[in-house]
N, C-alpha and C. Protein backbone atom coordinates (compact mmCIF):
# COMPACT_ATOMS: atom_id res chain seq x y z
N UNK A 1 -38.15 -23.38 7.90
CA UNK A 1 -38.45 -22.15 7.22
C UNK A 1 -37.88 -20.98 8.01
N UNK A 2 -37.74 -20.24 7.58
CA UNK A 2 -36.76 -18.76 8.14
C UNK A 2 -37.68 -17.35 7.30
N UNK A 3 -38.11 -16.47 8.02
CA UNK A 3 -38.49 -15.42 8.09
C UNK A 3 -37.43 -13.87 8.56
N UNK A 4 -37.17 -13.31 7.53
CA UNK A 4 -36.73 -11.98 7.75
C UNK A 4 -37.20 -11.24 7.19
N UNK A 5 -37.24 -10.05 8.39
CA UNK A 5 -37.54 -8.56 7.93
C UNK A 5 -36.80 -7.48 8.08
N UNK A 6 -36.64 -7.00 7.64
CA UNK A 6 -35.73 -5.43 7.90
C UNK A 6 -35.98 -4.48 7.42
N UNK A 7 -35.61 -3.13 7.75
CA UNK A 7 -35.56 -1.89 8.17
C UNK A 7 -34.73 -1.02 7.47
N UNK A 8 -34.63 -0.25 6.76
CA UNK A 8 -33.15 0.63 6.39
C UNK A 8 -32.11 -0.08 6.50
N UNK A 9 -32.21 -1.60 5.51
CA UNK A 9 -30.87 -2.21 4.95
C UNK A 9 -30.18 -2.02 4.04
N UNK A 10 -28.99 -2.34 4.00
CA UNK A 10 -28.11 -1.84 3.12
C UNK A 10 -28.45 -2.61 1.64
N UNK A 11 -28.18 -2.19 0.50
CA UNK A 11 -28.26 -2.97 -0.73
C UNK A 11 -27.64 -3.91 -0.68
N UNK A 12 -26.43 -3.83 0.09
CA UNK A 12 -25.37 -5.90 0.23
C UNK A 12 -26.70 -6.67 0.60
N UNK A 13 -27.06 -5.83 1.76
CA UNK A 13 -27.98 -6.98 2.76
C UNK A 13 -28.95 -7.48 1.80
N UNK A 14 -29.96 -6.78 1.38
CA UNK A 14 -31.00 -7.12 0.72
C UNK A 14 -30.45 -7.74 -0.67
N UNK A 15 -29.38 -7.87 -1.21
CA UNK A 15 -29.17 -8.31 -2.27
C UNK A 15 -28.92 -9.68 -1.48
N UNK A 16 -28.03 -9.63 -0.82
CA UNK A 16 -28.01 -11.51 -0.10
C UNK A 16 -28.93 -12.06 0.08
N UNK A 17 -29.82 -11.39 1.00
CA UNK A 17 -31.34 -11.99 1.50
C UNK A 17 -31.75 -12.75 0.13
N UNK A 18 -32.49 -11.54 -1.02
CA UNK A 18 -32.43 -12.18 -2.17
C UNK A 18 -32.13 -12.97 -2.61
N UNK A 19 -30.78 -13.38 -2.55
CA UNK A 19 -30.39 -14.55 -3.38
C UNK A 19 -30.59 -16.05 -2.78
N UNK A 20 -30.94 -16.07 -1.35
CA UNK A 20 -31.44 -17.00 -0.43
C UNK A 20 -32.44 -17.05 -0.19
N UNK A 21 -33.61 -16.13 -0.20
CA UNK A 21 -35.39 -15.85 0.19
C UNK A 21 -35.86 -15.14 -1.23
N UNK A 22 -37.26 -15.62 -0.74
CA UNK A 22 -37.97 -14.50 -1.71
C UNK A 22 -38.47 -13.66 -0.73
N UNK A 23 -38.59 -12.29 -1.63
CA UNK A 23 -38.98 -11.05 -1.19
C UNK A 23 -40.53 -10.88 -1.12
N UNK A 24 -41.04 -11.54 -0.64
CA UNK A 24 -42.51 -11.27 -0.61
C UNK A 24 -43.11 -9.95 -0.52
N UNK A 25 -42.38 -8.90 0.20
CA UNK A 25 -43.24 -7.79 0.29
C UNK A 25 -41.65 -6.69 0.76
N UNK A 26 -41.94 -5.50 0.57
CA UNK A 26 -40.50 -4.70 0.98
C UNK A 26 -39.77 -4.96 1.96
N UNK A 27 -39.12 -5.44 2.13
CA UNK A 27 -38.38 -5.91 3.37
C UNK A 27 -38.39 -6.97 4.03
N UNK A 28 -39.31 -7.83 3.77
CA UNK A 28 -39.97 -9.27 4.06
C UNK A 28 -39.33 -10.01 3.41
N UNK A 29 -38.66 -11.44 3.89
CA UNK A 29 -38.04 -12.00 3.06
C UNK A 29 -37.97 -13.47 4.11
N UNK A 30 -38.60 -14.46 3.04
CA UNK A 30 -39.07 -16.06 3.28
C UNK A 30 -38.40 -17.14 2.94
N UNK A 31 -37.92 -18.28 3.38
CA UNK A 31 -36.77 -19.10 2.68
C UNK A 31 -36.85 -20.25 3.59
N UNK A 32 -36.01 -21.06 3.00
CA UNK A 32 -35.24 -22.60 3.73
C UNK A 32 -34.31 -22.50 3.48
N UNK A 33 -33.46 -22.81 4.74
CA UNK A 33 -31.80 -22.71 4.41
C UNK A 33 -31.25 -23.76 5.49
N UNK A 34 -30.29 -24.11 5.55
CA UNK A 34 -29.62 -24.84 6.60
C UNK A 34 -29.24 -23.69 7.65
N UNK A 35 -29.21 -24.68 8.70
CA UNK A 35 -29.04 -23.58 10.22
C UNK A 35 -27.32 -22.81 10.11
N UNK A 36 -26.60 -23.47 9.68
CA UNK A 36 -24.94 -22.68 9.15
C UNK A 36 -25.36 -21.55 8.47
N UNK A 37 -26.48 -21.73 6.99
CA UNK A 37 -26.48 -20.24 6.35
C UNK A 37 -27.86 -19.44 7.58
N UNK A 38 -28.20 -19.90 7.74
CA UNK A 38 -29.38 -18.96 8.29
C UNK A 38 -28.39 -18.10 9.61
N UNK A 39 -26.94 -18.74 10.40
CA UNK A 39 -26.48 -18.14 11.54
C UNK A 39 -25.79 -17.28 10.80
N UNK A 40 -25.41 -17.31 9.31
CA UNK A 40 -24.09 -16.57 8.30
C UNK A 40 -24.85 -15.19 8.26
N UNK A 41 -26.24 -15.22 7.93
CA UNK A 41 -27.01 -14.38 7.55
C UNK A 41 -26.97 -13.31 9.21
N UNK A 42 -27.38 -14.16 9.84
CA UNK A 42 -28.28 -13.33 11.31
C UNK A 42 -26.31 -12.79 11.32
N UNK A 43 -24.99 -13.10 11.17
CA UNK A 43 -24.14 -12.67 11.33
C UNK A 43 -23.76 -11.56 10.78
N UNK A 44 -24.27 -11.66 9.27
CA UNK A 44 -24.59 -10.65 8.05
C UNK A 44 -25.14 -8.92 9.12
N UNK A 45 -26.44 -9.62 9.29
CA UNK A 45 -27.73 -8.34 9.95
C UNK A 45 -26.86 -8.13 10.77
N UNK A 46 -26.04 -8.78 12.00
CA UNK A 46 -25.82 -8.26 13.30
C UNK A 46 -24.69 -7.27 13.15
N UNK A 47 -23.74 -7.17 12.20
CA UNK A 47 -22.85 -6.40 11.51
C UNK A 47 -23.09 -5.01 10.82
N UNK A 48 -24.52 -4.60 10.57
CA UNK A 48 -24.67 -3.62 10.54
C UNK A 48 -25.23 -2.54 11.75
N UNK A 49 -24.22 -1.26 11.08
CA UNK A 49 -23.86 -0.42 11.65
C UNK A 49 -25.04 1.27 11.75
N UNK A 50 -26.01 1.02 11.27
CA UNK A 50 -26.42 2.13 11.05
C UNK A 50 -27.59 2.24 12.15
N UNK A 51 -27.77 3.36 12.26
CA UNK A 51 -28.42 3.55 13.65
C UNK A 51 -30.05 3.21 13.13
N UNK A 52 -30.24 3.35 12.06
CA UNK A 52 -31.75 3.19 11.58
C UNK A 52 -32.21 1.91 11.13
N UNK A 53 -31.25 0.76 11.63
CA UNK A 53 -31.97 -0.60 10.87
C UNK A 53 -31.79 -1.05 12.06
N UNK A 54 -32.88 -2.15 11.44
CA UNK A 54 -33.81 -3.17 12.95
C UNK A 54 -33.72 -4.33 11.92
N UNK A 55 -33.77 -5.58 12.21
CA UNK A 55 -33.99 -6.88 11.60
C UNK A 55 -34.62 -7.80 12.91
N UNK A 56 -35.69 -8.38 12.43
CA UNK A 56 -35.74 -9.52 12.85
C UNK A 56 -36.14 -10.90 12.02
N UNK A 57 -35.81 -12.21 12.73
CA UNK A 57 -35.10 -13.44 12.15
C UNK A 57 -36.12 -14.28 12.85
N UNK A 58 -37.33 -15.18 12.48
CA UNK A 58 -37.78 -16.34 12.58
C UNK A 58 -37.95 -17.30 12.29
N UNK A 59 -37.49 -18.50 12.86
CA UNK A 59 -37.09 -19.82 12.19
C UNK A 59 -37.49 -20.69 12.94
N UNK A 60 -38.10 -21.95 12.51
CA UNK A 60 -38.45 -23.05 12.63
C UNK A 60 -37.85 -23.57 14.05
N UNK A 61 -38.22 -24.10 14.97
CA UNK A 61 -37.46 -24.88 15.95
C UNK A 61 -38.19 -26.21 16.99
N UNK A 62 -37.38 -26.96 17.09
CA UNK A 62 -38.07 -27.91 17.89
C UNK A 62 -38.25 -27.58 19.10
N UNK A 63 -39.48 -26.86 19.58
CA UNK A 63 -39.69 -26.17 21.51
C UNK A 63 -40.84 -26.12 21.32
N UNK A 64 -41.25 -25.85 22.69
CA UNK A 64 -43.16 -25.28 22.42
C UNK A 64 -43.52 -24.30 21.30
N UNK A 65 -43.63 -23.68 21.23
CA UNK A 65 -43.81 -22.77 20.46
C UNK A 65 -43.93 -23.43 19.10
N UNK A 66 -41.95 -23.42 18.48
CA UNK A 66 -42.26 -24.36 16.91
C UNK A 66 -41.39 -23.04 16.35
N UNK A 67 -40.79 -22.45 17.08
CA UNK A 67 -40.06 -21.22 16.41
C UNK A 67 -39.23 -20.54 17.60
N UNK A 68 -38.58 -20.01 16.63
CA UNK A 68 -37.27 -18.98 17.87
C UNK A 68 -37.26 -17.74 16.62
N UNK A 69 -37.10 -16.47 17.68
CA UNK A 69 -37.27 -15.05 17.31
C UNK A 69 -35.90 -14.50 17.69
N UNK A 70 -35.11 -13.86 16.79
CA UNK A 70 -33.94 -12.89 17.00
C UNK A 70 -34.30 -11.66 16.81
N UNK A 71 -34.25 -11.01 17.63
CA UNK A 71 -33.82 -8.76 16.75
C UNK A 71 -32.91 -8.25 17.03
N UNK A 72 -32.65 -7.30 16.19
CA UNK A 72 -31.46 -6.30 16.39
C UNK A 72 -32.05 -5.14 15.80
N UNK A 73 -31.27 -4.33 16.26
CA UNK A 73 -31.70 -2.82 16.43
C UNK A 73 -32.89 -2.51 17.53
N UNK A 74 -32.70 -0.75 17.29
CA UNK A 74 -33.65 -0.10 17.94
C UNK A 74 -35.30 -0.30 17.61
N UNK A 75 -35.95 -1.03 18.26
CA UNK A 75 -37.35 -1.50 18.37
C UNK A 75 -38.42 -0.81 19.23
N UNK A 76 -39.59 -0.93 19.09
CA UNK A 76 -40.99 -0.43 20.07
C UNK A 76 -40.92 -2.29 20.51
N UNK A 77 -40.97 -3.37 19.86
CA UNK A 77 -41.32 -4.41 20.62
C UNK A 77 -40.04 -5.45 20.35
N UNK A 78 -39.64 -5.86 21.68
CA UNK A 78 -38.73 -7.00 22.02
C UNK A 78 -39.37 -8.13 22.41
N UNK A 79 -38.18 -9.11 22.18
CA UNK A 79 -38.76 -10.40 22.84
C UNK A 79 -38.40 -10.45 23.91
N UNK A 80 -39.44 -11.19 24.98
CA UNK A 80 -38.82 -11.18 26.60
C UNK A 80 -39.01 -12.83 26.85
N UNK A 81 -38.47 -13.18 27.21
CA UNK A 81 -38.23 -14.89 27.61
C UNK A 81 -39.12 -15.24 28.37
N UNK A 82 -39.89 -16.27 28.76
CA UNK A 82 -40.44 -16.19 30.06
C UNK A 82 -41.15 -17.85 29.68
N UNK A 83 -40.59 -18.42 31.05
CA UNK A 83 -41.46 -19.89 31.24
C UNK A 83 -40.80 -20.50 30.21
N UNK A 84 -40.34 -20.47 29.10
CA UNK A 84 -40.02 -21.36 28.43
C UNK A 84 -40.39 -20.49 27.01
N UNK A 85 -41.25 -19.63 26.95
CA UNK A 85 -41.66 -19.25 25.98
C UNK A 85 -40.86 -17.41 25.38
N UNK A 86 -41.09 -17.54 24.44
CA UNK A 86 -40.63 -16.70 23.88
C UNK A 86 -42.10 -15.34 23.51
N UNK A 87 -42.29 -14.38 23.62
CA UNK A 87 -43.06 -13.38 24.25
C UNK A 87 -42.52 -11.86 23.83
N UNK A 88 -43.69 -10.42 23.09
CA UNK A 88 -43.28 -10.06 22.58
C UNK A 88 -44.01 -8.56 23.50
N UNK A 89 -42.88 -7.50 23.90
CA UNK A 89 -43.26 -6.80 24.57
C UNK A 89 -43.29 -5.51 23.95
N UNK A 90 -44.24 -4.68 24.31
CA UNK A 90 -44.65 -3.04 23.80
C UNK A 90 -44.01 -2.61 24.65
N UNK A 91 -43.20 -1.81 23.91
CA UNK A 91 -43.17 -0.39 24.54
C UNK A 91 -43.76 1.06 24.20
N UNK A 92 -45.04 1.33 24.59
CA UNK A 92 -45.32 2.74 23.97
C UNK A 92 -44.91 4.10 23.66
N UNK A 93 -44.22 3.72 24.91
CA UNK A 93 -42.95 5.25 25.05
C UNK A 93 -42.00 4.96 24.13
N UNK A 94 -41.47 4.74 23.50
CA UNK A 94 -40.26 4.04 22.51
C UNK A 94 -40.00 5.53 21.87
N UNK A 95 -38.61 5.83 21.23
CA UNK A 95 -38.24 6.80 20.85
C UNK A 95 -36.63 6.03 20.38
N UNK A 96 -36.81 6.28 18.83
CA UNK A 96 -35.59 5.69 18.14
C UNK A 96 -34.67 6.81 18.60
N UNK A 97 -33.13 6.35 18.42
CA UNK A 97 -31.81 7.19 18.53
C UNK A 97 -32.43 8.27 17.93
N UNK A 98 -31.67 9.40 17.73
CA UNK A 98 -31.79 10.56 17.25
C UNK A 98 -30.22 10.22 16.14
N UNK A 99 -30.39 10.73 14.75
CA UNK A 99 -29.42 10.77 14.28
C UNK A 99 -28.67 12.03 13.74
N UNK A 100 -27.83 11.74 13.18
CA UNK A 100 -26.98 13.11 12.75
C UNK A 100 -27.21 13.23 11.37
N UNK A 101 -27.01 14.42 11.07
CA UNK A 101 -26.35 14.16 9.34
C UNK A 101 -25.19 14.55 8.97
């Protein structure tokens, strides 16, 4: 199973997601796919360019846990590695880019 969410995506993006997940909730998007489309996709997200989108990608895996976590973009919480495990850190101070218009 594969879990994505995102942030200020583009209509390509969310129209792909779509056609591979259901949209459970705005930006939330749930599926089974083979590990080729699920890396096509995270290749999809990692390709965008805009300073205001964040995605992250959870999927099924054989480790402790039972899952592996990807993000991209500017975030308040990352994943930090540790022991074997995968681990999700605050930052309170966090302050997205500043953008232009």
């Amino acid at each position: 199973m594969v879990v994505v969410q995102v942030e200020n995506a583009s209509d390509k993006l969310r129209g792909t997601l779509t056609a591979w997940c259901l949209e459970v909730r705005a930006g939330l998007y749930v599926g089974k796919m083979s590990a080729r489309l699920r890396d096509s996709i995270w290749s999809m997200i990692t390709g965008n360019w805009n300073k205001e989108f964040s995605a992250v990608m959870i999927y099924s895996s054989n480790n402790e846990q039972g899952f592996v976590m990807r993000t991209y973009g500017a975030n308040r919480r990352t994943v930090v590695h540790m022991d074997g495990l995968e681990l999700i850190e605050y930052m309170p101070d966090f302050h997205k880019p500043a953008t232009s218009i």
